[in-house]
C-alpha atoms as a PDB file:
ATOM      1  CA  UNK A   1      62.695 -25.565  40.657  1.00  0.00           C
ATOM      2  CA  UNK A   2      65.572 -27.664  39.048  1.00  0.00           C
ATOM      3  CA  UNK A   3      65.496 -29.376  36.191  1.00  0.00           C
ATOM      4  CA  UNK A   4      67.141 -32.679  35.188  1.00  0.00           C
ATOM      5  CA  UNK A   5      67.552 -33.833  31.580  1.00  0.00           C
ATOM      6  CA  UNK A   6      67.669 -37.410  31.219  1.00  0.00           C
ATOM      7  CA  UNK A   7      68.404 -39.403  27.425  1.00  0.00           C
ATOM      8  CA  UNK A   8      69.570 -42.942  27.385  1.00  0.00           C
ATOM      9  CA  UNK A   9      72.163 -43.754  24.401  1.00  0.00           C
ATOM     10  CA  UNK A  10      73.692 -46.304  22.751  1.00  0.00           C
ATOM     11  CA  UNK A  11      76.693 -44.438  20.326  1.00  0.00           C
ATOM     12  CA  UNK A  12      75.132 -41.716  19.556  1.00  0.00           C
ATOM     13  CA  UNK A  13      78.569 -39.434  19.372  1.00  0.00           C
ATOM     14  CA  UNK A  14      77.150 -38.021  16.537  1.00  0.00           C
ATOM     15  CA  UNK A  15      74.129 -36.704  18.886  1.00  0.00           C
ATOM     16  CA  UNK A  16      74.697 -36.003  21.926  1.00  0.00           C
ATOM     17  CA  UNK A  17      76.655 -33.104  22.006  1.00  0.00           C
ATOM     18  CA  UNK A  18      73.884 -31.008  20.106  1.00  0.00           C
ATOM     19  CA  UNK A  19      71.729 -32.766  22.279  1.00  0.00           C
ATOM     20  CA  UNK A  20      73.136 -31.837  25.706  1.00  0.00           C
ATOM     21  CA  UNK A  21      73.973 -27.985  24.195  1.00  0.00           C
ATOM     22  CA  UNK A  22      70.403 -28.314  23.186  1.00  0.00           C
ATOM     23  CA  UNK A  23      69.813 -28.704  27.095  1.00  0.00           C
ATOM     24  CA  UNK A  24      72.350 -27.137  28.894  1.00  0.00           C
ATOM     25  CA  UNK A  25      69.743 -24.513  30.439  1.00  0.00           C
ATOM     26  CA  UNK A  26      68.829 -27.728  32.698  1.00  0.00           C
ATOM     27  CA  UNK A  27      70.450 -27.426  36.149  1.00  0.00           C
ATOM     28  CA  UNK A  28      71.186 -31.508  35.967  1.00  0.00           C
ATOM     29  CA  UNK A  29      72.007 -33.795  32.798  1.00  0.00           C
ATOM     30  CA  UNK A  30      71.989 -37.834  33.292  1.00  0.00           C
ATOM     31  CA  UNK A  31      72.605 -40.298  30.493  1.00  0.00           C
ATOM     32  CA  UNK A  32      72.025 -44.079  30.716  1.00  0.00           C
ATOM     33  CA  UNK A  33      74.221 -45.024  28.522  1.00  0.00           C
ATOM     34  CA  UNK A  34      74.397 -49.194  27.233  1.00  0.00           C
ATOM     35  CA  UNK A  35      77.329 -50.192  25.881  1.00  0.00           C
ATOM     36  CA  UNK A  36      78.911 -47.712  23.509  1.00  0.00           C
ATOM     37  CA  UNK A  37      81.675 -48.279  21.299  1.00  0.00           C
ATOM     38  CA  UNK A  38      82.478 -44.762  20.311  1.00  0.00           C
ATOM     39  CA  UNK A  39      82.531 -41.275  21.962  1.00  0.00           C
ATOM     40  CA  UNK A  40      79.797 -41.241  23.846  1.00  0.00           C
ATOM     41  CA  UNK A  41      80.160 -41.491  27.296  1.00  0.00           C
ATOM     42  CA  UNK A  42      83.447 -39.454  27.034  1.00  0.00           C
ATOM     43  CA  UNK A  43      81.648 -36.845  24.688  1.00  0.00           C
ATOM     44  CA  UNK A  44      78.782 -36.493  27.448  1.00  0.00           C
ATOM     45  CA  UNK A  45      80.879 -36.113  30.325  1.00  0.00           C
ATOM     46  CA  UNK A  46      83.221 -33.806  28.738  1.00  0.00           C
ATOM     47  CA  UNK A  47      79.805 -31.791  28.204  1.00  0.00           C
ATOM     48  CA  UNK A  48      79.287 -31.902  31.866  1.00  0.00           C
ATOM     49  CA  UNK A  49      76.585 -34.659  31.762  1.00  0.00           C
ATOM     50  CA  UNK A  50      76.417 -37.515  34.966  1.00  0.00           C
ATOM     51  CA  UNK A  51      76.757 -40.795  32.840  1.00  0.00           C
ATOM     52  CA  UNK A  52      75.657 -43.892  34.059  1.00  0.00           C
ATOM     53  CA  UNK A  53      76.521 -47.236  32.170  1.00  0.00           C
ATOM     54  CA  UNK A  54      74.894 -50.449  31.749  1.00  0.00           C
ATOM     55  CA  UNK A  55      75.915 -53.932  30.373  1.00  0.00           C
ATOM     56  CA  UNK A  56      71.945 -54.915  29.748  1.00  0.00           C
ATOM     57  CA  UNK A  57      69.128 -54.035  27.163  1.00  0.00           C
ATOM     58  CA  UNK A  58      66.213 -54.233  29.261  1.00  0.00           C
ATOM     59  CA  UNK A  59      64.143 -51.984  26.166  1.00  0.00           C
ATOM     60  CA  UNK A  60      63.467 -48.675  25.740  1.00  0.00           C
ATOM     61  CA  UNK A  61      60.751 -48.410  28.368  1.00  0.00           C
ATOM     62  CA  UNK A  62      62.940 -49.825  31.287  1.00  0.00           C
ATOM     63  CA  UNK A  63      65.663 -48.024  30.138  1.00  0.00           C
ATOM     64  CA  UNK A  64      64.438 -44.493  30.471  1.00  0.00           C
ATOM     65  CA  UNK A  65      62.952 -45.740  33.881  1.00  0.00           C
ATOM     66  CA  UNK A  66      66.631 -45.963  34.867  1.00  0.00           C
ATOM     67  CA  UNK A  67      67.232 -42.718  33.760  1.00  0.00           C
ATOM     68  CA  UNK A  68      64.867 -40.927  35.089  1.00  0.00           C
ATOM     69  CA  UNK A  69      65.361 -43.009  39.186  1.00  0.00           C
ATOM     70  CA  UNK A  70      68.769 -41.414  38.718  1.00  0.00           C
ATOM     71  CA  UNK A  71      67.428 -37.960  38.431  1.00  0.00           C
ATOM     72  CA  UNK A  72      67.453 -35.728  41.513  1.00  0.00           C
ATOM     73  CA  UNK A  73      65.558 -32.845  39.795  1.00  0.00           C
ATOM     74  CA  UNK A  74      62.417 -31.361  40.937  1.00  0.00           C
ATOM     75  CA  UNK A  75      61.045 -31.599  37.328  1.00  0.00           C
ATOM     76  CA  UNK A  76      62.417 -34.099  34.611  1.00  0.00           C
ATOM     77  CA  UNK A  77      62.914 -33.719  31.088  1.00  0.00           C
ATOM     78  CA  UNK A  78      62.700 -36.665  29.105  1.00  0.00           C
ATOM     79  CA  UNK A  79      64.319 -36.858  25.507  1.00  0.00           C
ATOM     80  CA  UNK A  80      66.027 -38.814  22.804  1.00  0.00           C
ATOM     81  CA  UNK A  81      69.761 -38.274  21.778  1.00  0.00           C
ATOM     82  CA  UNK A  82      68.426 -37.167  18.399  1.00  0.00           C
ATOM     83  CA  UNK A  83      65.976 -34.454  20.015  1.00  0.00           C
ATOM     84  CA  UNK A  84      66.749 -30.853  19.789  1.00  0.00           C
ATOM     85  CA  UNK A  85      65.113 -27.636  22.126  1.00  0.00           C
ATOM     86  CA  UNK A  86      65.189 -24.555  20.305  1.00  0.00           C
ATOM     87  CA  UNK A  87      65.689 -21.484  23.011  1.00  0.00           C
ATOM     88  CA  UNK A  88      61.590 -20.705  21.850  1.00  0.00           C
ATOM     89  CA  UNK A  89      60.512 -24.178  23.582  1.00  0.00           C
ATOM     90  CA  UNK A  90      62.996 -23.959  26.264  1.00  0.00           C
ATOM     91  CA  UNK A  91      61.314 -20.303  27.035  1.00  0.00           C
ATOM     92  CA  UNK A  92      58.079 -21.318  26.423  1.00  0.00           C
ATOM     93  CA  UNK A  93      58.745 -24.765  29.164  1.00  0.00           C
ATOM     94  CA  UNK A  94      60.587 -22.154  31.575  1.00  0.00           C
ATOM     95  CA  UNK A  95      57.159 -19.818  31.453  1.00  0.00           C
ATOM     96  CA  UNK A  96      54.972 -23.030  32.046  1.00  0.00           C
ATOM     97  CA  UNK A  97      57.491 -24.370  35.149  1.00  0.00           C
ATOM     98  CA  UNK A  98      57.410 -21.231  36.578  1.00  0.00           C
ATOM     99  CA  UNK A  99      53.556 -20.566  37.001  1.00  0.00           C
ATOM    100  CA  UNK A 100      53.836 -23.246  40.232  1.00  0.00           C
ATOM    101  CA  UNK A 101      51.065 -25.229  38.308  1.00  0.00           C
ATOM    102  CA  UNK A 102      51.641 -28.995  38.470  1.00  0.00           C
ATOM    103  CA  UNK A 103      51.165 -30.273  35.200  1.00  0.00           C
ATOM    104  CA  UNK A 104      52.918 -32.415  33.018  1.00  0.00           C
ATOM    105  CA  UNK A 105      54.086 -31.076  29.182  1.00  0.00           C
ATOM    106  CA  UNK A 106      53.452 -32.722  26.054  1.00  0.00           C
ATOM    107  CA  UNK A 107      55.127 -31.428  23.443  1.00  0.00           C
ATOM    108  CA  UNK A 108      55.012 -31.293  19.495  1.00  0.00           C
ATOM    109  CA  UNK A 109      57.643 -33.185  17.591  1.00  0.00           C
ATOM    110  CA  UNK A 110      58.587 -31.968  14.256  1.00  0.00           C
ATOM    111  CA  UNK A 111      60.585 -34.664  12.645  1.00  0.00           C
ATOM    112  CA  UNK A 112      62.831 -35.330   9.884  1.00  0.00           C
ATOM    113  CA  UNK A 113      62.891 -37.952   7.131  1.00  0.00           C
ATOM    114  CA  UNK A 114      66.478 -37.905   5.605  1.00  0.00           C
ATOM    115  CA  UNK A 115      66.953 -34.249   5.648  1.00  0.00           C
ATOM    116  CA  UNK A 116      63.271 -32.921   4.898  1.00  0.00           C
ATOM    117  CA  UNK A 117      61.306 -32.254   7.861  1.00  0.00           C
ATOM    118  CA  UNK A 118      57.324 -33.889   7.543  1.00  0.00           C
ATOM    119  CA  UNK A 119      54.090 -31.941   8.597  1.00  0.00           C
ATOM    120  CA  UNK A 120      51.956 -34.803   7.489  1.00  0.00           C
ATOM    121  CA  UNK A 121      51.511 -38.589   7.454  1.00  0.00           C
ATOM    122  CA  UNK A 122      50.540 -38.718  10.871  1.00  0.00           C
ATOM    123  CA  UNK A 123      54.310 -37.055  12.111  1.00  0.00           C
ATOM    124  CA  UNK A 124      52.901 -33.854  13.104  1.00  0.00           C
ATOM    125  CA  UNK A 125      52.301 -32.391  15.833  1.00  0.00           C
ATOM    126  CA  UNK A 126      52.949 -35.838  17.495  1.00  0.00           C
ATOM    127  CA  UNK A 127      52.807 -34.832  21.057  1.00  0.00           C
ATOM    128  CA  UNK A 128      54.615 -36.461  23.567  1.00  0.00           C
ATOM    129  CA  UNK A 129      54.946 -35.828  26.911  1.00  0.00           C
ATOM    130  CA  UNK A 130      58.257 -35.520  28.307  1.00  0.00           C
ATOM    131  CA  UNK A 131      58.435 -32.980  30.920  1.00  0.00           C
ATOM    132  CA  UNK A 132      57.180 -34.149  34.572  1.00  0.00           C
ATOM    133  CA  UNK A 133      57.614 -33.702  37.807  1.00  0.00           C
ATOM    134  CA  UNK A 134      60.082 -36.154  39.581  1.00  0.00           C
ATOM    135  CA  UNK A 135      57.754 -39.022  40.994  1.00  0.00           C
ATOM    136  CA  UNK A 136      54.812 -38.268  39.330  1.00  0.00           C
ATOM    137  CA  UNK A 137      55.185 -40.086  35.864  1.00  0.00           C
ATOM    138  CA  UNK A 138      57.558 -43.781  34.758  1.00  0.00           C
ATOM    139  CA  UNK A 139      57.346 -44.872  31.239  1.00  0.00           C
ATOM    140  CA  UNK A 140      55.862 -48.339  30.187  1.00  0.00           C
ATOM    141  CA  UNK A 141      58.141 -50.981  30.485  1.00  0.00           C
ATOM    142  CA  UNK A 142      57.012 -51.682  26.391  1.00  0.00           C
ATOM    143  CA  UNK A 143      60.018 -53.415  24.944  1.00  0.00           C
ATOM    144  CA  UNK A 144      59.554 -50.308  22.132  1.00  0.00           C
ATOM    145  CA  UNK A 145      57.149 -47.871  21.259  1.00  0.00           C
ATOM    146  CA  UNK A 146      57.063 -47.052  24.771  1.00  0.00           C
ATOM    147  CA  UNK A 147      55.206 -44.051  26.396  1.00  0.00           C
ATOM    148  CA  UNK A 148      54.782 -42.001  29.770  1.00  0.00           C
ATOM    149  CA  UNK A 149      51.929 -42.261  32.151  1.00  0.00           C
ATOM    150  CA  UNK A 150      52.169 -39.477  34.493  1.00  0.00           C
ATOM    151  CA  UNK A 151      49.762 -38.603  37.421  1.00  0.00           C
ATOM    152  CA  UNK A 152      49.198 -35.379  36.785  1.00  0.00           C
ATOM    153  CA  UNK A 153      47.314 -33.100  34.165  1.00  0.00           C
ATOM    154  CA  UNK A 154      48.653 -32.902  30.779  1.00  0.00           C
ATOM    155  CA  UNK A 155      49.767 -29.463  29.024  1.00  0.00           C
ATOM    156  CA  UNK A 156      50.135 -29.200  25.042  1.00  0.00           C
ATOM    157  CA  UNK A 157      52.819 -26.682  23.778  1.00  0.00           C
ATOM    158  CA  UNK A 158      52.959 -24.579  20.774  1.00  0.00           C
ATOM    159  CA  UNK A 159      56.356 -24.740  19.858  1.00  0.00           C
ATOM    160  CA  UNK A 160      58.096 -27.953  18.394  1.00  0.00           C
ATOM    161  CA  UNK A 161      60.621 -30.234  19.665  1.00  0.00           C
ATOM    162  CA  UNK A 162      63.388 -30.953  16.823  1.00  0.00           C
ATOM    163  CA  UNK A 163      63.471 -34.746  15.869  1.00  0.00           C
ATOM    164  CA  UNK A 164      66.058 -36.065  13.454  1.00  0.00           C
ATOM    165  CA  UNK A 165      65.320 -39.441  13.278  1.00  0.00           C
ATOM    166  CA  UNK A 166      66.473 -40.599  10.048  1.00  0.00           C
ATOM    167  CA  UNK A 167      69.357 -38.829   8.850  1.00  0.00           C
ATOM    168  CA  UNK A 168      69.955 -41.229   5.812  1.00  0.00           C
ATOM    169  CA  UNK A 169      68.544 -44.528   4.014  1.00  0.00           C
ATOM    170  CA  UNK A 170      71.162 -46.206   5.785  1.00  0.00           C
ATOM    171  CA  UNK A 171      69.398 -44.890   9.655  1.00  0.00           C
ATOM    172  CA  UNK A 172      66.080 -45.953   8.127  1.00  0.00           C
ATOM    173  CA  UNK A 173      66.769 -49.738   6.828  1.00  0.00           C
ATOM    174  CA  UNK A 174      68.887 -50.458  10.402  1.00  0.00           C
ATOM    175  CA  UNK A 175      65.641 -48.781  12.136  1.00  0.00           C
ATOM    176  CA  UNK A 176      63.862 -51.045  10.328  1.00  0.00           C
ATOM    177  CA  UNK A 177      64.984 -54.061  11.313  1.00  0.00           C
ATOM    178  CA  UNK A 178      65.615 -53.296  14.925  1.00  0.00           C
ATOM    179  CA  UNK A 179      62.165 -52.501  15.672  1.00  0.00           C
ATOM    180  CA  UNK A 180      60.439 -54.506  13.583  1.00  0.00           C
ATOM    181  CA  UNK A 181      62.338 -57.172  15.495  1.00  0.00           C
ATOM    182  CA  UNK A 182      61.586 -55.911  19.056  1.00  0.00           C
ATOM    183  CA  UNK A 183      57.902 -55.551  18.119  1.00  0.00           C
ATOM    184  CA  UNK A 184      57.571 -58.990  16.932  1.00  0.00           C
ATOM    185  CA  UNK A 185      59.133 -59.915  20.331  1.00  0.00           C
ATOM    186  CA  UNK A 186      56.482 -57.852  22.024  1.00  0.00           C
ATOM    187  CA  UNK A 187      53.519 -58.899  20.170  1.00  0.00           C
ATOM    188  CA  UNK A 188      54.800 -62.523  20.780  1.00  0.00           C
ATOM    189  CA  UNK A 189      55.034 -62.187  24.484  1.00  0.00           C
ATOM    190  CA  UNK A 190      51.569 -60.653  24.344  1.00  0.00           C
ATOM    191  CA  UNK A 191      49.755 -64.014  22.952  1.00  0.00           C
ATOM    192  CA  UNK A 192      49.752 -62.337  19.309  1.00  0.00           C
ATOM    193  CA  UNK A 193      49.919 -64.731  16.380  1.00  0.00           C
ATOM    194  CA  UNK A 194      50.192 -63.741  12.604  1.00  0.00           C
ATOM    195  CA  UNK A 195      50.348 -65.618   8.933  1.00  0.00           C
ATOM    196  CA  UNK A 196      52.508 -64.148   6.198  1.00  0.00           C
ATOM    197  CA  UNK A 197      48.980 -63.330   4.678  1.00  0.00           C
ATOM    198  CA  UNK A 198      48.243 -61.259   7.645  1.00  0.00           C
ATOM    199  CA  UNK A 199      52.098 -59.750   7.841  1.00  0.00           C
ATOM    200  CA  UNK A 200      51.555 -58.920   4.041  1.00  0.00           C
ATOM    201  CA  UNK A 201      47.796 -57.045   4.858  1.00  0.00           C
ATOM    202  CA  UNK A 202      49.028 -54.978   7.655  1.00  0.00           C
ATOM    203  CA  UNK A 203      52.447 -53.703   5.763  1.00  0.00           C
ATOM    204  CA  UNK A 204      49.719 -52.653   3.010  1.00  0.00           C
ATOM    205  CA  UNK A 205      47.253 -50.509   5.113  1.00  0.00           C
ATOM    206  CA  UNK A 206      50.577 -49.175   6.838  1.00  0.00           C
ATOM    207  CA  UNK A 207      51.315 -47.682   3.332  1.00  0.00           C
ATOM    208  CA  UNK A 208      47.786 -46.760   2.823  1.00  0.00           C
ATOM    209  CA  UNK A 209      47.090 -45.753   5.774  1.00  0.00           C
ATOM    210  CA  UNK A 210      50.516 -42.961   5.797  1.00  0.00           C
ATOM    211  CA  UNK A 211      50.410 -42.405   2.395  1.00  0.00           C
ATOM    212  CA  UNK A 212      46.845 -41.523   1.852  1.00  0.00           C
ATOM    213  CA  UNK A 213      44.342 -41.369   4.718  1.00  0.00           C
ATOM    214  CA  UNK A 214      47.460 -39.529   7.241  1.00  0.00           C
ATOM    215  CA  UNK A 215      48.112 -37.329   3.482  1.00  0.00           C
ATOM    216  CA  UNK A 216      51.685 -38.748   3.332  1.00  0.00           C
ATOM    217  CA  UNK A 217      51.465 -37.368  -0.272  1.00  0.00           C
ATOM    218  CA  UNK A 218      51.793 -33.672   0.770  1.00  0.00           C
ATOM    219  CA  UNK A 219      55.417 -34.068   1.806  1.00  0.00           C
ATOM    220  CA  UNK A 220      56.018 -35.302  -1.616  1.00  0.00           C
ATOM    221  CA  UNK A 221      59.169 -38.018  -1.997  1.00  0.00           C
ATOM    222  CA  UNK A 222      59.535 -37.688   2.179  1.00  0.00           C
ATOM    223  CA  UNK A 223      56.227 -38.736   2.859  1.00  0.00           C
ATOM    224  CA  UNK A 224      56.493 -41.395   0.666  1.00  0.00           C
ATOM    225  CA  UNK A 225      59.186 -42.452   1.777  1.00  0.00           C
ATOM    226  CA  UNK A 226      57.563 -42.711   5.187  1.00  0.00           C
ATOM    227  CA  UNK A 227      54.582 -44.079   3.549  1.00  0.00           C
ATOM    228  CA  UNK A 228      57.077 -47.013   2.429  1.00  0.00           C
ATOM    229  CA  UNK A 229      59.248 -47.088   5.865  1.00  0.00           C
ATOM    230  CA  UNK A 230      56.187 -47.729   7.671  1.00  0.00           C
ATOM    231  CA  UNK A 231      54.403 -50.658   5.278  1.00  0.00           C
ATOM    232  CA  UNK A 232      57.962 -52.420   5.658  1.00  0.00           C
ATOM    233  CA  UNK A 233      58.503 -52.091   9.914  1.00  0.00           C
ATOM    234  CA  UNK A 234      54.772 -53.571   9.890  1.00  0.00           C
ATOM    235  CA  UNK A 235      55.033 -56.409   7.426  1.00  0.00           C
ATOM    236  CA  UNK A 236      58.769 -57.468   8.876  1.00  0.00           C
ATOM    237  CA  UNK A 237      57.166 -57.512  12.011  1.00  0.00           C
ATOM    238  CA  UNK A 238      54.468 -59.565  11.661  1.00  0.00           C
ATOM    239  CA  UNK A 239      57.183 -61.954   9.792  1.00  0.00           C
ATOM    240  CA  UNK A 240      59.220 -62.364  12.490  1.00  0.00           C
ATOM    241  CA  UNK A 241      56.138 -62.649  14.294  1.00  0.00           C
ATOM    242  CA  UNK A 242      55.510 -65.727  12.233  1.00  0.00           C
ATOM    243  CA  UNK A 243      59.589 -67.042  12.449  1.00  0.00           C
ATOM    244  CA  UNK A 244      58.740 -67.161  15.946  1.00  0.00           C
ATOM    245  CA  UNK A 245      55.919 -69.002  15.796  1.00  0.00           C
ATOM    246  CA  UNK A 246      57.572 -71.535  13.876  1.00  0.00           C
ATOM    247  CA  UNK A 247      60.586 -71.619  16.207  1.00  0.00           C
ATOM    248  CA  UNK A 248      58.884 -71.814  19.617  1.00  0.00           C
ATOM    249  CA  UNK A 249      56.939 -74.807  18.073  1.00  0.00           C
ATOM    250  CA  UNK A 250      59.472 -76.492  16.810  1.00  0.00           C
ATOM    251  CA  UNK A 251      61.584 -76.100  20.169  1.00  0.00           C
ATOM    252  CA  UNK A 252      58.298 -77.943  21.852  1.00  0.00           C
ATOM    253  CA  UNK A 253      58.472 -80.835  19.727  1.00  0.00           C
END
């Protein structure tokens, strides 16, 4: 059975060569790469990766599709440039491949906030599926936040995948705005509408909600720190939410 690795990037030098050595157990490596302005592409092919390139930003859900109709694997492996497989989860997906059962793998993502790695406030285990077999699963075309639907049964595994999301208050802050901006895009084209009231109400139960119910507090200044990330990507999106209210109506006059 071969396996294809697929990760779309945008520069992500600074990734994707752990990344790929992270992977290079796969018999195939594809990147969908948009636009980069640093190392990149020449990073991934010096790695031995198949890069394709793109001029467009169709959103993370339609990106990955591309990736993963350019795979030629019998099984596909799904993950982000900041995603890491230690040799325990590569052994542990190798076991599960090689059974001949058909079944999809989710996986448990350990992530990192700015160097400390969180067990609570709702970032762990986080499954996601990512491992599938060619023709059988296509994420969401969600403009973020996507997800894969697959057709077959669904697997959890015991041992993590490695997620360094936010490497520094600088990561966090641009994360911030970028998604809080493509959700407010997605909620718009969805027929959702929001007051600052609301925007203000949903970035406090995203605090609460991390911070307290998800026990945020047990990760100490990390989890508060997600606590805090999170109450500020909700309320900036519903407040773009409400900028483009105001906008679109204004256009219509």
């Amino acid at each position: 059975m071969r396996v294809t690795a697929v990760i779309i990037t945008r520069n992500e030098a600074h990734n994707i060569g752990a990344c790929l050595d992270s992977v290079s157990w796969c018999d195939e490596a594809i990147i969908v790469d948009w636009s980069s302005a640093d190392d990149t592409v020449a990073l991934a092919r010096a790695a031995g990766a198949t890069v394709v390139q793109t001029e467009d930003w169709p959103g993370f859900g339609p990106q990955k599709n591309r990736a993963v109709e350019a795979a030629t694997g019998d099984w596909i492996f799904s993950l982000d440039a900041d995603e890491r497989v230690s040799p325990a989860l590569r052994d542990e997906i190798r076991r599960h491949l090689a059974d001949g059962a058909h079944r999809a793998l989710a996986l448990p993502r350990l992530s990192a906030f700015c160097g400390t790695f969180v067990r609570h406030a709702g970032w762990y285990p986080d499954y996601v599926t990512r491992v599938f077999r060619r023709g059988r699963g296509r994420f969401t075309d969600d403009l973020v936040h996507e997800h894969l639907k697959v057709d077959d049964p669904v697997v959890r595994l015991r041992e993590p995948l490695i997620h360094y999301s936010y490497r520094t208050y600088s990561d966090v802050l641009r994360k911030i705005d970028a998604y809080s901006s493509a959700g407010a895009e997605q909620a718009f084209a969805r027929g959702k509408r929001a007051t600052m009231a609301s925007a203000a109400s949903h970035g406090l139960w995203a605090f609460l909600r991390t911070y307290l119910f998800k026990q945020g507090f047990r990760d100490g200044s990390a989890g508060f720190g997600v606590a805090l990330m999170n109450a500020q990507a909700s309320y900036y999106k519903y407040a773009k939410l409400v900028q483009l209210q105001a906008g679109r109506q204004q256009d219509a006059r």
